[in-house]
N, C-alpha and C. Protein backbone atom coordinates (compact mmCIF):
# COMPACT_ATOMS: atom_id res chain seq x y z
N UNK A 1 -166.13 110.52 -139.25
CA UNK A 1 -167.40 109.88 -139.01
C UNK A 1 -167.13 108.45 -138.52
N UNK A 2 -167.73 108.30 -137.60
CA UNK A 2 -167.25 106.79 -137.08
C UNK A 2 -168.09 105.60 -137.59
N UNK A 3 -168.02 104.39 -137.28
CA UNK A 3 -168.62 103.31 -138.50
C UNK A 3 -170.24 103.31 -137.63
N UNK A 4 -170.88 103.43 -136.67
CA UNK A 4 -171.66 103.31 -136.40
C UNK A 4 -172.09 104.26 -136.93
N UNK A 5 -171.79 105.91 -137.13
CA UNK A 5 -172.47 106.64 -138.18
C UNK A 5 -172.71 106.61 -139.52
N UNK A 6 -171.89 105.41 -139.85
CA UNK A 6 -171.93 105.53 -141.39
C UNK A 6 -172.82 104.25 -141.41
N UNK A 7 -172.91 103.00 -140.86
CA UNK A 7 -173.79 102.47 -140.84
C UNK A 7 -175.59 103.01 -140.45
N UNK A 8 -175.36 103.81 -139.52
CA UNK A 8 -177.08 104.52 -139.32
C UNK A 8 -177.25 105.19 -141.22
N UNK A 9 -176.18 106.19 -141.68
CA UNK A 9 -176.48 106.74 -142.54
C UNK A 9 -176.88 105.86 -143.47
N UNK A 10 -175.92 104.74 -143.76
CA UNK A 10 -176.38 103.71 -145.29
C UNK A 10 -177.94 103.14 -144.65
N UNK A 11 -178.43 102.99 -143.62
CA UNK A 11 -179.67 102.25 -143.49
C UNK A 11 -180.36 103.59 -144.10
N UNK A 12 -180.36 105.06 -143.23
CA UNK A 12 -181.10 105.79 -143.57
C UNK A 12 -181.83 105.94 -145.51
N UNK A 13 -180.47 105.92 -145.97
CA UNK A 13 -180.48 106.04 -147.12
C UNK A 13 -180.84 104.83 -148.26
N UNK A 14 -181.12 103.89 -147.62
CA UNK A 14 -181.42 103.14 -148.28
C UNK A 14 -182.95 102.98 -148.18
N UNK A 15 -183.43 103.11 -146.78
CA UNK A 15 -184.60 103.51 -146.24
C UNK A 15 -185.44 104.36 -147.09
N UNK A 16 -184.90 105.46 -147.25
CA UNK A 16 -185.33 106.83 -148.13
C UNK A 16 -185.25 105.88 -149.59
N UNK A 17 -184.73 105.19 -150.35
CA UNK A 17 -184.67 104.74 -151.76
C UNK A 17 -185.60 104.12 -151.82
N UNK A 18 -185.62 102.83 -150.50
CA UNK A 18 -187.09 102.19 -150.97
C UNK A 18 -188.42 102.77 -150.75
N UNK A 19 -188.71 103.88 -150.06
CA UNK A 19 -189.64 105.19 -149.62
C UNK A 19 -189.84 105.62 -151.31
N UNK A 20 -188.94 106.11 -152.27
CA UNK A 20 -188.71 106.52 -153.19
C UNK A 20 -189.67 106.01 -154.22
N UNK A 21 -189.33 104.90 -154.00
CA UNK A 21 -189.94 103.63 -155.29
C UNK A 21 -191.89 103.72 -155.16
N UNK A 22 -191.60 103.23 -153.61
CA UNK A 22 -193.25 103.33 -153.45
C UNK A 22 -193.85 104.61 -153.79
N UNK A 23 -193.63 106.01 -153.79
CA UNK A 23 -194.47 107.04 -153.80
C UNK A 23 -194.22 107.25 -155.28
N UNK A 24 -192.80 106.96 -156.29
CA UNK A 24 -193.02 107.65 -157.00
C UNK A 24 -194.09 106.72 -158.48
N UNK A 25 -194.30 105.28 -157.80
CA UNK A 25 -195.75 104.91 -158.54
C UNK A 25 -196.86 105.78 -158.01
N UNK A 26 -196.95 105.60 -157.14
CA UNK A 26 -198.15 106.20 -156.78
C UNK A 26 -198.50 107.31 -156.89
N UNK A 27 -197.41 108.35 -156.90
CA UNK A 27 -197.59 109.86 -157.28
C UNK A 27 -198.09 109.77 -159.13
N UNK A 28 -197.62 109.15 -159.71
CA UNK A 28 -198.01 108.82 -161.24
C UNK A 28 -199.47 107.78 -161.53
N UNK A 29 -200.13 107.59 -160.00
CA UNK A 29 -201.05 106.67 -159.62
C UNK A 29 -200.90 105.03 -160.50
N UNK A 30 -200.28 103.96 -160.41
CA UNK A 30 -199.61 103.37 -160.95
C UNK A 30 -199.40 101.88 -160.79
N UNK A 31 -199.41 100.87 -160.81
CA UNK A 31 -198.97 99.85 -159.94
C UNK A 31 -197.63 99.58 -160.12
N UNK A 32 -196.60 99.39 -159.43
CA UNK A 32 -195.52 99.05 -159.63
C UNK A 32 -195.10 97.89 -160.61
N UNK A 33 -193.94 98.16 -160.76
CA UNK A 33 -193.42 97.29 -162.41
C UNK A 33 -192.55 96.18 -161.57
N UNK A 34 -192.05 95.08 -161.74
CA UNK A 34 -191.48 93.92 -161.18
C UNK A 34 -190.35 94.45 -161.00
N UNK A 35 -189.50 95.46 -161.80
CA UNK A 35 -188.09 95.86 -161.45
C UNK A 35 -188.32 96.75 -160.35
N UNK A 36 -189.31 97.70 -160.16
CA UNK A 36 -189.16 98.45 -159.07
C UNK A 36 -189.81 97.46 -157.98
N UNK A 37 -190.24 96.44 -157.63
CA UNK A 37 -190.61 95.70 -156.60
C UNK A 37 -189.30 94.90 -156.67
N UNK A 38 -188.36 94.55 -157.54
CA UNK A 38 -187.24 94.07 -157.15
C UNK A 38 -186.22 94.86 -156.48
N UNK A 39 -186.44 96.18 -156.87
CA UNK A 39 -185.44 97.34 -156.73
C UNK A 39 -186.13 97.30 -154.94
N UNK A 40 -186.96 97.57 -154.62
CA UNK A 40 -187.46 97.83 -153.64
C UNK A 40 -187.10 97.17 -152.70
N UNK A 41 -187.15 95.66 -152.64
CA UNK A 41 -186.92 94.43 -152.01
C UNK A 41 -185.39 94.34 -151.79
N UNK A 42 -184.63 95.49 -152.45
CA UNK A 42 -183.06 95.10 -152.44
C UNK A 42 -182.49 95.90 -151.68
N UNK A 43 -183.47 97.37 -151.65
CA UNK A 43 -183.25 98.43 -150.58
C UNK A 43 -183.92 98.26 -149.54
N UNK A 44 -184.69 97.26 -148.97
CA UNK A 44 -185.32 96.73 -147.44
C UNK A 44 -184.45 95.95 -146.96
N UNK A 45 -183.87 95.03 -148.24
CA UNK A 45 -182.60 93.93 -147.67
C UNK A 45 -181.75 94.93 -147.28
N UNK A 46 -180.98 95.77 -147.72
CA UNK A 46 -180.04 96.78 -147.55
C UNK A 46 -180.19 97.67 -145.98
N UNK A 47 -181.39 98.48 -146.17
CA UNK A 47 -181.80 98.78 -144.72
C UNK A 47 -181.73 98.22 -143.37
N UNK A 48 -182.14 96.87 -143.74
CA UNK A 48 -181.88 95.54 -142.95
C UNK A 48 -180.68 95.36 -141.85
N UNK A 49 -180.15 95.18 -143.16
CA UNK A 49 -178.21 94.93 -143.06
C UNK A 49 -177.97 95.64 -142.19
N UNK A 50 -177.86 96.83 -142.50
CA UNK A 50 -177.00 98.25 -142.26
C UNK A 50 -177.68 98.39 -140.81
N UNK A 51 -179.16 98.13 -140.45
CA UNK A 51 -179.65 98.25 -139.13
C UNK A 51 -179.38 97.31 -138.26
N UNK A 52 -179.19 95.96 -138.28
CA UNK A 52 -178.52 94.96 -137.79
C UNK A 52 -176.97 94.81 -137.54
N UNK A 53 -176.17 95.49 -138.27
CA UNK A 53 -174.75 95.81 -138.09
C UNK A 53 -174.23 96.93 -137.37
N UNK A 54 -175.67 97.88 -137.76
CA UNK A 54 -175.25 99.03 -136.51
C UNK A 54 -175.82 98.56 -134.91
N UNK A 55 -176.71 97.94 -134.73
CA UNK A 55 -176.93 97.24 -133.64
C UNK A 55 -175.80 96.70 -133.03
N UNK A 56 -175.04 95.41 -134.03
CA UNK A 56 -174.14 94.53 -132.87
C UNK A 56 -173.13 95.84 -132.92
N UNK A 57 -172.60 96.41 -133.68
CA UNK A 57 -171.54 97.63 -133.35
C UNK A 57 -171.73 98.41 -132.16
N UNK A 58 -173.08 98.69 -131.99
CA UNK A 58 -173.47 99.42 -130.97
C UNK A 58 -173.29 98.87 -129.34
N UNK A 59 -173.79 97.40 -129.79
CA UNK A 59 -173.96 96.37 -128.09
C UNK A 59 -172.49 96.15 -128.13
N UNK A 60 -171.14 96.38 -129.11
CA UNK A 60 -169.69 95.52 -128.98
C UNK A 60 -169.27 96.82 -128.20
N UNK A 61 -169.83 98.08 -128.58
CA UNK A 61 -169.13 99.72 -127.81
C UNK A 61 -170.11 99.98 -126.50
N UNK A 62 -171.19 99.41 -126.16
CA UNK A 62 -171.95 99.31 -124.77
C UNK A 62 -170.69 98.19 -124.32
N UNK A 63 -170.15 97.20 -124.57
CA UNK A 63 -169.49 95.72 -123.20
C UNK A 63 -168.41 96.59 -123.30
N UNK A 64 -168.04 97.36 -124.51
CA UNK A 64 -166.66 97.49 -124.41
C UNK A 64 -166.53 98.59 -122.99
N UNK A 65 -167.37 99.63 -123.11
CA UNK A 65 -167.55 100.58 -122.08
C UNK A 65 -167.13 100.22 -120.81
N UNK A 66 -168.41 99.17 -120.42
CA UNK A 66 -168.59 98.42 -119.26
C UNK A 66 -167.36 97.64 -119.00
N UNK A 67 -166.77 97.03 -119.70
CA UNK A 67 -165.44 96.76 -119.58
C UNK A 67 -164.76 97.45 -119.33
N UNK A 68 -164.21 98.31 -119.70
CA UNK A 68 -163.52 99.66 -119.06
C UNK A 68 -163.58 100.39 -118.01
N UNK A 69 -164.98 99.97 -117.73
CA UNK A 69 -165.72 100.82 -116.46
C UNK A 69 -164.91 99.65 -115.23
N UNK A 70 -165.39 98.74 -115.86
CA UNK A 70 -165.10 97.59 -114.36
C UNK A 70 -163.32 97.19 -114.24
N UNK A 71 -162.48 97.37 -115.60
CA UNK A 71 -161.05 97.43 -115.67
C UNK A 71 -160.43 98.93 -114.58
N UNK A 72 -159.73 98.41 -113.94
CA UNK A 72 -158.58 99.55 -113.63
C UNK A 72 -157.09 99.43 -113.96
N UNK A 73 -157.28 101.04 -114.16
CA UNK A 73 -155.74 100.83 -115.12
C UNK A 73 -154.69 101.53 -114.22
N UNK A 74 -153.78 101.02 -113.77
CA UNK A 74 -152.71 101.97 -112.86
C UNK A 74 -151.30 101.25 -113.23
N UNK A 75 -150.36 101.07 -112.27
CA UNK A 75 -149.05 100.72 -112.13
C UNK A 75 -149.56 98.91 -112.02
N UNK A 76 -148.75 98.63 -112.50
CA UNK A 76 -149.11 96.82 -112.26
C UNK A 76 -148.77 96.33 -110.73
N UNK A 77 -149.31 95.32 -110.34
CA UNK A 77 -148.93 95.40 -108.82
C UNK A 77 -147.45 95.34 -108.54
N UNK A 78 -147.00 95.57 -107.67
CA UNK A 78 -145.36 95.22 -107.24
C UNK A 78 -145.22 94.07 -106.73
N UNK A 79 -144.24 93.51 -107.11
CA UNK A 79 -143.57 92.26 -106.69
C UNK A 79 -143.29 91.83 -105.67
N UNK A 80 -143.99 90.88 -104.56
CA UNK A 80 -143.58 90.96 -103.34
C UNK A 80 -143.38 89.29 -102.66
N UNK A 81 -143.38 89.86 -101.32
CA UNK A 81 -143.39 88.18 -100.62
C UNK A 81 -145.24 87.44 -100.74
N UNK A 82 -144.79 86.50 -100.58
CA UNK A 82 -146.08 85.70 -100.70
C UNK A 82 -146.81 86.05 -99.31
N UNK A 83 -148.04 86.03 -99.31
CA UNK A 83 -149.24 86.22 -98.20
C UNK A 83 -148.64 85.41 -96.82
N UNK A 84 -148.61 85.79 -95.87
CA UNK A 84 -148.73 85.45 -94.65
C UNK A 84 -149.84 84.98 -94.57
N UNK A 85 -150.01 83.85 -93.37
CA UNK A 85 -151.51 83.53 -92.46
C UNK A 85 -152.23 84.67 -92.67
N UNK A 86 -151.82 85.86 -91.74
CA UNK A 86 -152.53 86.92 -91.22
C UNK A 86 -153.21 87.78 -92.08
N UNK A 87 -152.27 87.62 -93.31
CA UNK A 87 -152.85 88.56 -94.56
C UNK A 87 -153.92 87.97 -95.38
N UNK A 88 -155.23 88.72 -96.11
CA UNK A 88 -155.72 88.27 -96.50
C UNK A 88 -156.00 88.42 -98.19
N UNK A 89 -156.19 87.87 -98.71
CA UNK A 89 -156.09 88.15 -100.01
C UNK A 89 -157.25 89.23 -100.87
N UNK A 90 -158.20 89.39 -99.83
CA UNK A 90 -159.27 90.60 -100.02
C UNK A 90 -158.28 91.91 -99.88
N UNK A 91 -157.44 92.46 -98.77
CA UNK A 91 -156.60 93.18 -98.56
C UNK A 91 -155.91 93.52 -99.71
N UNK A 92 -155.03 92.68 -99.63
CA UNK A 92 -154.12 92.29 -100.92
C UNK A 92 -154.39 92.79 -102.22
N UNK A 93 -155.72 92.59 -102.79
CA UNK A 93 -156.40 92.74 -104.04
C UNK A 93 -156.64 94.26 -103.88
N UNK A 94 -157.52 95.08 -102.62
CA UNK A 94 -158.11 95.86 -102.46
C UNK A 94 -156.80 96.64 -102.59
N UNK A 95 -155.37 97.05 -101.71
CA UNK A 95 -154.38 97.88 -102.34
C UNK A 95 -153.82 98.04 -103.37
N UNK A 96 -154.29 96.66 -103.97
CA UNK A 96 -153.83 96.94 -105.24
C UNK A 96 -154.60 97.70 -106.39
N UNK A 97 -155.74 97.95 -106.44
CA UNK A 97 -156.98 98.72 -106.88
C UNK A 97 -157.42 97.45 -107.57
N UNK A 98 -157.31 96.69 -107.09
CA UNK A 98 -158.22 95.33 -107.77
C UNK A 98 -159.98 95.29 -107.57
N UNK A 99 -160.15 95.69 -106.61
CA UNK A 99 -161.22 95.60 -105.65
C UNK A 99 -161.52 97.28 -105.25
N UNK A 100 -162.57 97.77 -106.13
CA UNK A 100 -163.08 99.15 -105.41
C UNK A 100 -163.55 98.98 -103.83
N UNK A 101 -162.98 100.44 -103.37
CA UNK A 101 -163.21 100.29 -101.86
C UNK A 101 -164.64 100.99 -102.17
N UNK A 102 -165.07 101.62 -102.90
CA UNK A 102 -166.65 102.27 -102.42
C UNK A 102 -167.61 101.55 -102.76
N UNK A 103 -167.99 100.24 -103.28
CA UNK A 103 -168.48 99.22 -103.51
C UNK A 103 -168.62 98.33 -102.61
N UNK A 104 -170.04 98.31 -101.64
CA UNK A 104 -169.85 97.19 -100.83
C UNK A 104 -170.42 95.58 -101.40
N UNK A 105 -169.57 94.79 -101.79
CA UNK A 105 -169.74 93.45 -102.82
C UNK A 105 -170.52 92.41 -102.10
N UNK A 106 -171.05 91.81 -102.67
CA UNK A 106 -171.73 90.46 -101.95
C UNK A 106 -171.50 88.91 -102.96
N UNK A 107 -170.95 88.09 -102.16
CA UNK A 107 -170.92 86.85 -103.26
C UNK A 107 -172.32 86.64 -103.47
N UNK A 108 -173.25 86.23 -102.05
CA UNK A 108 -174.32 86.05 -101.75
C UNK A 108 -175.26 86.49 -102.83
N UNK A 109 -175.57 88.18 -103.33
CA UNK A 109 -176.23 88.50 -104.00
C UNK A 109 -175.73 88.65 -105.74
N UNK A 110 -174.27 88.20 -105.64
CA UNK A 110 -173.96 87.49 -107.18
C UNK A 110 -174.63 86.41 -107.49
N UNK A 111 -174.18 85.30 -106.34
CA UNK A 111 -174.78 84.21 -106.88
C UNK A 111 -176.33 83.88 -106.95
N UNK A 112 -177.14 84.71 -106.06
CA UNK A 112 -178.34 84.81 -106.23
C UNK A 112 -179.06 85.49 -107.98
N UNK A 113 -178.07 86.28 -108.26
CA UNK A 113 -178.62 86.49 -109.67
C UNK A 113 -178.36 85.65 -110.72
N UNK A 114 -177.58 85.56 -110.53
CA UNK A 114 -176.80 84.43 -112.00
C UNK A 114 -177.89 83.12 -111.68
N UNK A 115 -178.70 82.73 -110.58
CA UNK A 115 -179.32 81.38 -110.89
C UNK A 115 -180.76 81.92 -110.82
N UNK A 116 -181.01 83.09 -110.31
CA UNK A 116 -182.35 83.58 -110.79
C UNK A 116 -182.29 84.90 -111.90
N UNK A 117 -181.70 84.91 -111.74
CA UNK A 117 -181.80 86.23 -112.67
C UNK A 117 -182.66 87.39 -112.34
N UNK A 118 -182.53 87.76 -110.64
CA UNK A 118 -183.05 88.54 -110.07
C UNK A 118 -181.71 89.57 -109.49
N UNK A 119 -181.66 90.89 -110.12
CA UNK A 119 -180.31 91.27 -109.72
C UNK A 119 -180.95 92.71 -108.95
N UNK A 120 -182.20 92.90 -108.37
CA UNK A 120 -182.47 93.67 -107.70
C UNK A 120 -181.35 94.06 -106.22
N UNK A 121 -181.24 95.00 -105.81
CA UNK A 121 -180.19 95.34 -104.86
C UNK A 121 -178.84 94.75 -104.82
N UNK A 122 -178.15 94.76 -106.29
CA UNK A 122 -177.32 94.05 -106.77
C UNK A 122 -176.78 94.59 -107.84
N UNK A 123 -176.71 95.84 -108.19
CA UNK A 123 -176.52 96.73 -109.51
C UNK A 123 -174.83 95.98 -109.74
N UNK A 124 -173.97 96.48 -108.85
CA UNK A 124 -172.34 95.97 -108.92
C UNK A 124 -172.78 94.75 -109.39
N UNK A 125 -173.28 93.71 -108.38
CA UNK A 125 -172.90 92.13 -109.04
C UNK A 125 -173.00 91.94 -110.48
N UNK A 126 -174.25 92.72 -110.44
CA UNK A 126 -174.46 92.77 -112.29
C UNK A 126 -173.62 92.98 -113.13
N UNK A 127 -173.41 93.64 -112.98
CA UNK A 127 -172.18 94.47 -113.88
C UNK A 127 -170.50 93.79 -113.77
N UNK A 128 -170.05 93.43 -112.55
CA UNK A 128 -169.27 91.62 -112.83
C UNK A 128 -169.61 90.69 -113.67
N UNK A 129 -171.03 90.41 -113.79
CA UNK A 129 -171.53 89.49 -114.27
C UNK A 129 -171.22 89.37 -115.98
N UNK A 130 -171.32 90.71 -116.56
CA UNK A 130 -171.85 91.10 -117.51
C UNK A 130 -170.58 89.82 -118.66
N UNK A 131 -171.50 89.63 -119.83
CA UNK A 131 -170.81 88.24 -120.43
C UNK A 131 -171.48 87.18 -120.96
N UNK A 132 -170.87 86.27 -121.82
CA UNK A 132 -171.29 85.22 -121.81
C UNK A 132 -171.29 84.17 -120.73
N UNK A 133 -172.21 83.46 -120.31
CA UNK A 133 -171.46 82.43 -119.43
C UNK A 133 -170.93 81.37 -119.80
N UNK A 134 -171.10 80.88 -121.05
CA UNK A 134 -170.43 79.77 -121.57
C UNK A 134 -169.28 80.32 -122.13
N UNK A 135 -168.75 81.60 -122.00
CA UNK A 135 -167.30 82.06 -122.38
C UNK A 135 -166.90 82.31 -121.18
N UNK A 136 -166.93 81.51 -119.78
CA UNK A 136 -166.23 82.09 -119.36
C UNK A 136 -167.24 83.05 -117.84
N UNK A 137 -168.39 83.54 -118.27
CA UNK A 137 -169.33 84.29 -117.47
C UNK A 137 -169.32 83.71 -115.90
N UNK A 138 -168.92 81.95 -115.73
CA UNK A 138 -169.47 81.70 -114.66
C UNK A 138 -168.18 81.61 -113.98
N UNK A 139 -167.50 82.32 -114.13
CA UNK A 139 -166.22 82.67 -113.61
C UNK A 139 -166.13 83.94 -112.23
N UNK A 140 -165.89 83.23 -111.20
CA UNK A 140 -165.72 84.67 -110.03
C UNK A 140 -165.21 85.74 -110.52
N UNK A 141 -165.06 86.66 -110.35
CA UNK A 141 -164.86 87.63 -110.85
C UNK A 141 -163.98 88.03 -109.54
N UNK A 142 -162.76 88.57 -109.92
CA UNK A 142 -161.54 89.06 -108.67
C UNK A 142 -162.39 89.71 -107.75
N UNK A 143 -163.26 90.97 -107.42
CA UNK A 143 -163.40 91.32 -106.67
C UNK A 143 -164.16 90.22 -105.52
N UNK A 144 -165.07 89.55 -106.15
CA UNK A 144 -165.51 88.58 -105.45
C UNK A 144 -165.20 87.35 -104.91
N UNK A 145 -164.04 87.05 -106.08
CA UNK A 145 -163.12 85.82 -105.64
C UNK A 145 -162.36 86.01 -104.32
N UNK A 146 -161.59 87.23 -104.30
CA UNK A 146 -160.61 87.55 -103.15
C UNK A 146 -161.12 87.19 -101.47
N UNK A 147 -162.82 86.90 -101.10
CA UNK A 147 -163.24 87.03 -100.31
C UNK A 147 -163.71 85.68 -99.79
N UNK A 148 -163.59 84.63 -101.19
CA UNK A 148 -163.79 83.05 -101.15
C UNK A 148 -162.67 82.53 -101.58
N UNK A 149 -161.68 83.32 -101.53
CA UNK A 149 -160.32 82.33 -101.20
C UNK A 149 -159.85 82.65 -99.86
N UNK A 150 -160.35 83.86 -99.19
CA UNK A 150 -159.94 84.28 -98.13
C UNK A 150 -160.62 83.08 -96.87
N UNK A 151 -162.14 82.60 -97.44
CA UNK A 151 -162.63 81.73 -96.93
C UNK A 151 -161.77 80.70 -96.88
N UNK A 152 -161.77 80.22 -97.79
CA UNK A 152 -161.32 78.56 -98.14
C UNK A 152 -160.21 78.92 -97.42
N UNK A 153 -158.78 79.57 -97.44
CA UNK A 153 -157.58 79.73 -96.81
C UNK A 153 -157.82 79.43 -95.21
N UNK A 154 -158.70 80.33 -94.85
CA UNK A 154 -159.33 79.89 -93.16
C UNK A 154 -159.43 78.37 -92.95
N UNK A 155 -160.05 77.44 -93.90
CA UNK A 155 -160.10 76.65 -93.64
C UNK A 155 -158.82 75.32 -93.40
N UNK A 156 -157.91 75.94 -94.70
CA UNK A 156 -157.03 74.56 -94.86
C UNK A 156 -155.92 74.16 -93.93
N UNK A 157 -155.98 73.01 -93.77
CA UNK A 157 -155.18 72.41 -92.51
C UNK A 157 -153.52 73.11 -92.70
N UNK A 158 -153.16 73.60 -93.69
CA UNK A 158 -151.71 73.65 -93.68
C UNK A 158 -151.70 75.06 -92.76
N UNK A 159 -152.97 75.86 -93.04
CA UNK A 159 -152.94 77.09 -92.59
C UNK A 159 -152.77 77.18 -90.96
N UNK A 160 -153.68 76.17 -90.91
CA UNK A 160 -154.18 76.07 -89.25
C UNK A 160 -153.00 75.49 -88.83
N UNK A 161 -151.62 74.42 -89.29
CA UNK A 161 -150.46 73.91 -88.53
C UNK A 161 -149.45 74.84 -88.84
N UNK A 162 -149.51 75.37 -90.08
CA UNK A 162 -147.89 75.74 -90.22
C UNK A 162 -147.38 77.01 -88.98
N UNK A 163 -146.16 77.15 -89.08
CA UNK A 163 -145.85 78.08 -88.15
C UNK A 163 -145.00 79.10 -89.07
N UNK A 164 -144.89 79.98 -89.06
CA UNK A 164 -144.42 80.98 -90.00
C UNK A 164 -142.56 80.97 -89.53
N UNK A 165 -141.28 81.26 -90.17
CA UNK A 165 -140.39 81.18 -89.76
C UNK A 165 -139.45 82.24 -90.42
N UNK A 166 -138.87 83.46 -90.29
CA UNK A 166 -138.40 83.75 -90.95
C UNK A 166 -136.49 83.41 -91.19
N UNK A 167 -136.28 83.27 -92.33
CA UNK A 167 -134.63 83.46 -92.54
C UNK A 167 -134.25 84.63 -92.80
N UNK A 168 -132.58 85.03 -92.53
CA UNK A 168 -132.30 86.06 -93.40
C UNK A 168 -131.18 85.04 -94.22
N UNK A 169 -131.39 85.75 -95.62
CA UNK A 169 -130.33 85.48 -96.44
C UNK A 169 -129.75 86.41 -97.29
């Protein structure tokens, strides 16, 4: 039985105890005695608990999912020469299974959600997104990064002078 089942069960059952208390005055037509309104009050706290703990258990095995979903797991990349001019680091990422190829990504409609919080025609970005942002959330996310460093690289002067040279050694 896994802990999210045993947590649903202890709420259930505690649920059913304080259910217990109330009918079985009333089946004896009755007003309740201070111990069974204490008893009662200890199995709502209890219910409580157990429903609130199966909750965050539940939302920690929903990120964990989604985490998994958006992780790929293969051979670690291989060790190679550093990027050429010509190469781009979208490439780069994408053979490496960094970057799903059947996903067409948009920074554009990332960053449009994260400051409105409109993630319509944007399901993927979302799901990058997913997080705290003060842990960390407002962090590019590789698939999207690879395509704004590919930018910025276009731009920098070393790119635009250097001349590529090879040695053998």
């Amino acid at each position: 039985m896994t802990l999210l089942d045993q947590l649903r069960e202890r709420r259930d059952t505690a649920r059913q105890a304080a259910e217990q208390i109330l009918t079985r005055a009333a089946d004896e037509q009755r007003d309740h005695t201070p111990d069974e309104m204490a008893e009662h009050r200890q199995e709502v706290i209890a219910e409580r608990e157990a429903a609130d703990e199966a909750g965050r258990v539940r939302d920690d095995q929903i990120a964990e999912l989604r985490a998994a979903a958006a992780r790929r797991t293969g051979p670690p990349a291989p060790r190679g020469p550093v990027l050429i001019r010509e190469q781009s680091v979208e490439d780069w990422a994408r053979n490496r299974g960094l970057i799903p190829s059947d996903q067409p990504l948009s920074f554009d409609r990332y960053l449009k959600g994260l400051a409105t919080g409109n993630w319509e025609n944007a399901e993927h970005e979302r799901v990058l997104s997913a997080g705290t942002l003060t842990a960390g959330g407002h962090l590019v996310p590789t698939p999207l990064s690879s395509g704004v460093i590919d930018l910025a690289r276009n731009q920098t002067r070393v790119f635009q002078a250097a001349r590529t040279t090879r040695s053998q050694s």
